[in-house]
Protein backbone atom coordinates (compact mmCIF):
# COMPACT_ATOMS: atom_id res chain seq x y z
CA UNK A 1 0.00 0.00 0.00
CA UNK A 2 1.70 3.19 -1.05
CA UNK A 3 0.61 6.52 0.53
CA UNK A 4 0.69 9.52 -1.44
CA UNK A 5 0.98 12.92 0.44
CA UNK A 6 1.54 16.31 -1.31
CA UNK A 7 1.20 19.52 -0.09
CA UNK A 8 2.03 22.92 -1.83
CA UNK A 9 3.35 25.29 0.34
CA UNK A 10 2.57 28.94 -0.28
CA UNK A 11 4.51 31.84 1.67
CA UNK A 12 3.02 35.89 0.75
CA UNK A 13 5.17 38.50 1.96
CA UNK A 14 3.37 41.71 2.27
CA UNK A 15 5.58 45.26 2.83
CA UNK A 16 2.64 47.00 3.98
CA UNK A 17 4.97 50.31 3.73
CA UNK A 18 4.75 49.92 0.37
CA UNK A 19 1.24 50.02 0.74
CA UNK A 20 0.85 53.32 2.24
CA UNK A 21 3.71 55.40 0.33
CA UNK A 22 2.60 57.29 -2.14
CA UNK A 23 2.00 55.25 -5.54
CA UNK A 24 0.88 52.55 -3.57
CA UNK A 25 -2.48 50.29 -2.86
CA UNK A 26 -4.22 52.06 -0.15
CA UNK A 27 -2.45 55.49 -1.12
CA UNK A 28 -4.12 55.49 -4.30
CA UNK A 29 -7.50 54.25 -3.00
CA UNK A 30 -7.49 56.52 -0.24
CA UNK A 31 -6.57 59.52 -2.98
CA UNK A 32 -9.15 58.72 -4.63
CA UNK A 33 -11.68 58.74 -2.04
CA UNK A 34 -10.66 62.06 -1.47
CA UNK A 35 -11.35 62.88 -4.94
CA UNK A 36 -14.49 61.96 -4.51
CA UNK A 37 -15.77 63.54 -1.50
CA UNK A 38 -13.87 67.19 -2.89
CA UNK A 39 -16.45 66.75 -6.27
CA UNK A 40 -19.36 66.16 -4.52
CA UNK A 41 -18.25 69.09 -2.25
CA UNK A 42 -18.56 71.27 -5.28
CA UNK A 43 -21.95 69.95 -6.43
CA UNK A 44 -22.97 70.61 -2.51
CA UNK A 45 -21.42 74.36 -1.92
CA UNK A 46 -23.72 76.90 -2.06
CA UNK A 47 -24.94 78.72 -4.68
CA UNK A 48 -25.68 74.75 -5.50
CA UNK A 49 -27.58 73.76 -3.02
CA UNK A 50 -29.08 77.20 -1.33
CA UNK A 51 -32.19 77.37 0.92
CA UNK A 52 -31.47 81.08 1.57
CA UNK A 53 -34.64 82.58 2.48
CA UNK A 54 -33.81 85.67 0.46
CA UNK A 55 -31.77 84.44 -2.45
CA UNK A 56 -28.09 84.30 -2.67
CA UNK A 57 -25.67 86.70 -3.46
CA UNK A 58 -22.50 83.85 -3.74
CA UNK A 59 -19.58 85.07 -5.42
CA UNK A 60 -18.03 81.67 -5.53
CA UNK A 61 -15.42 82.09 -3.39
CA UNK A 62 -16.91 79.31 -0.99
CA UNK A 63 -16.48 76.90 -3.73
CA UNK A 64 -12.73 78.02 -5.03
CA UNK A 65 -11.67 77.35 -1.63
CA UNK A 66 -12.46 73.59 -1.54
CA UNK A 67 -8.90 71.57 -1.20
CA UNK A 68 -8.60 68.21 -0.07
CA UNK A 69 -5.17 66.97 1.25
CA UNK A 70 -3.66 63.80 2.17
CA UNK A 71 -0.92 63.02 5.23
CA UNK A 72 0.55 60.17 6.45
CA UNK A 73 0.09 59.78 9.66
CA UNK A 74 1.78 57.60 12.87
CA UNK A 75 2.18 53.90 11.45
CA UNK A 76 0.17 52.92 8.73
CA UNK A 77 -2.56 55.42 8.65
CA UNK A 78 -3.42 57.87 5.65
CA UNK A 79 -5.15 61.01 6.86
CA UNK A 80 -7.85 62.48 4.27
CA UNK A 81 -8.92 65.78 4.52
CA UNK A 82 -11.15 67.79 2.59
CA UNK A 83 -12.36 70.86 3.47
CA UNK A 84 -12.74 74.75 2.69
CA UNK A 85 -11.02 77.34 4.17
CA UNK A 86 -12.93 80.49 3.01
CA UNK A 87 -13.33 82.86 6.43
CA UNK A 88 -17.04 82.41 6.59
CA UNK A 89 -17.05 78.66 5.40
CA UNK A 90 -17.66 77.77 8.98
CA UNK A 91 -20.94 79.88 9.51
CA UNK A 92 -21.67 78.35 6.46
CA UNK A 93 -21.82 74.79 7.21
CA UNK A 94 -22.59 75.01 10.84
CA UNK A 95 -25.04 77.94 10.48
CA UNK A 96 -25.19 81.02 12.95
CA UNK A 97 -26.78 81.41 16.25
CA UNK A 98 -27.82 78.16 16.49
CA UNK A 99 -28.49 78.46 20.19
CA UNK A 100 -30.63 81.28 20.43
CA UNK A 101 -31.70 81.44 16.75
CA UNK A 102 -30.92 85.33 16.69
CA UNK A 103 -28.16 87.57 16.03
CA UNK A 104 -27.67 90.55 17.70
CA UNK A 105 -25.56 93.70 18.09
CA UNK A 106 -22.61 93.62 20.41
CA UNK A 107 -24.52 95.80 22.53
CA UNK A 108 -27.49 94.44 21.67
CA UNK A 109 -26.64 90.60 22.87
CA UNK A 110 -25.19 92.45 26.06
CA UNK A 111 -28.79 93.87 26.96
CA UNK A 112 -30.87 91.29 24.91
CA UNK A 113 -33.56 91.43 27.29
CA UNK A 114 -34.28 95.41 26.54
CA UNK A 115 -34.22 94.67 22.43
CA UNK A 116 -36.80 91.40 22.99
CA UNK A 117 -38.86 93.23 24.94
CA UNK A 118 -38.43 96.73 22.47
CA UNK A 119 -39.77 93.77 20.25
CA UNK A 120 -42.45 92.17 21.81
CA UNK A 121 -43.80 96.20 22.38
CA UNK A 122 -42.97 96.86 19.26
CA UNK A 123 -41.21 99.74 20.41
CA UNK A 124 -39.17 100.26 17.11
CA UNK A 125 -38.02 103.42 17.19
CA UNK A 126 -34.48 104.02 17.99
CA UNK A 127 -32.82 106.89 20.00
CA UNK A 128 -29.45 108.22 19.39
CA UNK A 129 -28.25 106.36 22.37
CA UNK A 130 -29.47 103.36 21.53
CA UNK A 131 -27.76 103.78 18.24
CA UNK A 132 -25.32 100.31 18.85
CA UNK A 133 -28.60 98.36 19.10
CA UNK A 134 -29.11 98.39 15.39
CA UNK A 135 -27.37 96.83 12.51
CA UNK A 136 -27.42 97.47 8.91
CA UNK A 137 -28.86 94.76 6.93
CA UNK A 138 -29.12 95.28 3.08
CA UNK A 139 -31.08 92.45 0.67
CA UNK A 140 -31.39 94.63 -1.95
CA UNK A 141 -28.57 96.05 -3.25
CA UNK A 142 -28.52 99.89 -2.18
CA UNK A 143 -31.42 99.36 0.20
CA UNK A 144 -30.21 99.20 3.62
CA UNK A 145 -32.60 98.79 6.58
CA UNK A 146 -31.97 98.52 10.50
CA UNK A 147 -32.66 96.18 12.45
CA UNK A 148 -32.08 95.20 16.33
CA UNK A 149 -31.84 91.51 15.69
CA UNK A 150 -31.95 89.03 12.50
CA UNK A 151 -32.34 85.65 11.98
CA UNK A 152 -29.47 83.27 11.97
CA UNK A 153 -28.37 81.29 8.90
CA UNK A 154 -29.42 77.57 8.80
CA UNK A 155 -26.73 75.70 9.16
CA UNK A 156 -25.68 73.94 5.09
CA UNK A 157 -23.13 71.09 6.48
CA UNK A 158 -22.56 70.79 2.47
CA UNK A 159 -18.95 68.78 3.11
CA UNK A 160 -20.71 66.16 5.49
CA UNK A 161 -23.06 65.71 2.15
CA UNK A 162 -20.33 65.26 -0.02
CA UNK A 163 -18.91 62.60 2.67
CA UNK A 164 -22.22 60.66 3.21
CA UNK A 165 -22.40 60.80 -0.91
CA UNK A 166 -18.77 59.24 -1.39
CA UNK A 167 -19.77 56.43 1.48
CA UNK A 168 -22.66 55.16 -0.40
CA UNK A 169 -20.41 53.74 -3.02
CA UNK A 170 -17.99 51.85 -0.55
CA UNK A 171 -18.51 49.49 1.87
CA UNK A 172 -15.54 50.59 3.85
CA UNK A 173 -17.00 54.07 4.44
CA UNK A 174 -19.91 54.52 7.06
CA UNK A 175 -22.40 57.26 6.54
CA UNK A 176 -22.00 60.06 9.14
């Protein structure tokens, strides 16, 4: 009785450096995730997607400063990051006076009580000490009116959009 026994012996070496340096595997996928979330950023910017209760006056400027970089980080981590780094892209996407749902003055958030209540009485006329109360607020170009408190801007999170967009595609991303 003869036994036959064969086995095939298989060893994979993986340099998971090479992985990670630029040019390779998961540098290239990770690249072009980021790719992906900065182009849906741009379809998701405002003037694009606007809910601006009084139209928009967007220059565009939001949108030119989308960049998206990529860093290696400790070990074997890739960092993506895409954002914008306009001044006001922040009030943008996380909207103003969330809390309260008003802005005011300087003065006028130190004494808000007196301007709610000059509200609620509609007590609308303005004295020239009360003159920090008020703030110009122009929707129609070369109309200016004064106000002692305006709405804040809803909040247009229009890069965690482009994110939850780019996830849909891959399994590896989750949806924030």
């Amino acid at each position: 009785m003869e036994i036959h026994f064969d086995a095939d012996v298989t060893a994979i070496e993986i340099h998971t450096g090479q992985l990670f340096e630029p040019g390779g595997l998961v540098h290239r996928w990770a690249a072009g995730i980021s790719r992906e979330v900065e182009t849906w950023a741009h379809a998701f910017v405002p003037p694009h997607t606007s809910e601006a209760r009084w139209g928009t006056w967007a220059t565009g400027k939001l949108e030119a400063s989308l960049y998206r970089q990529l860093t290696e980080g400790a070990g074997n981590t890739i960092n993506i990051e895409v954002g914008a780094s306009a001044p006001h892209a922040r009030f943008v996407h996380e909207g103003t006076a969330h809390e309260m749902g008003y802005i005011y003055t300087t003065a006028g958030y130190a004494n808000m009580a007196i301007v709610d209540s000059w509200i609620e009485n509609r007590q609308l006329r303005g004295s020239a000490d009360d003159r920090g109360f008020w703030m110009p607020v122009t929707r129609i170009p070369g109309r200016t009116q004064y106000h002692l408190r305006v709405r804040g801007q809803k909040a247009n999170p229009f890069l965690i959009k482009a994110y939850n967009r780019a996830a849909r595609g891959h399994q590896s991303l989750h949806p924030m």
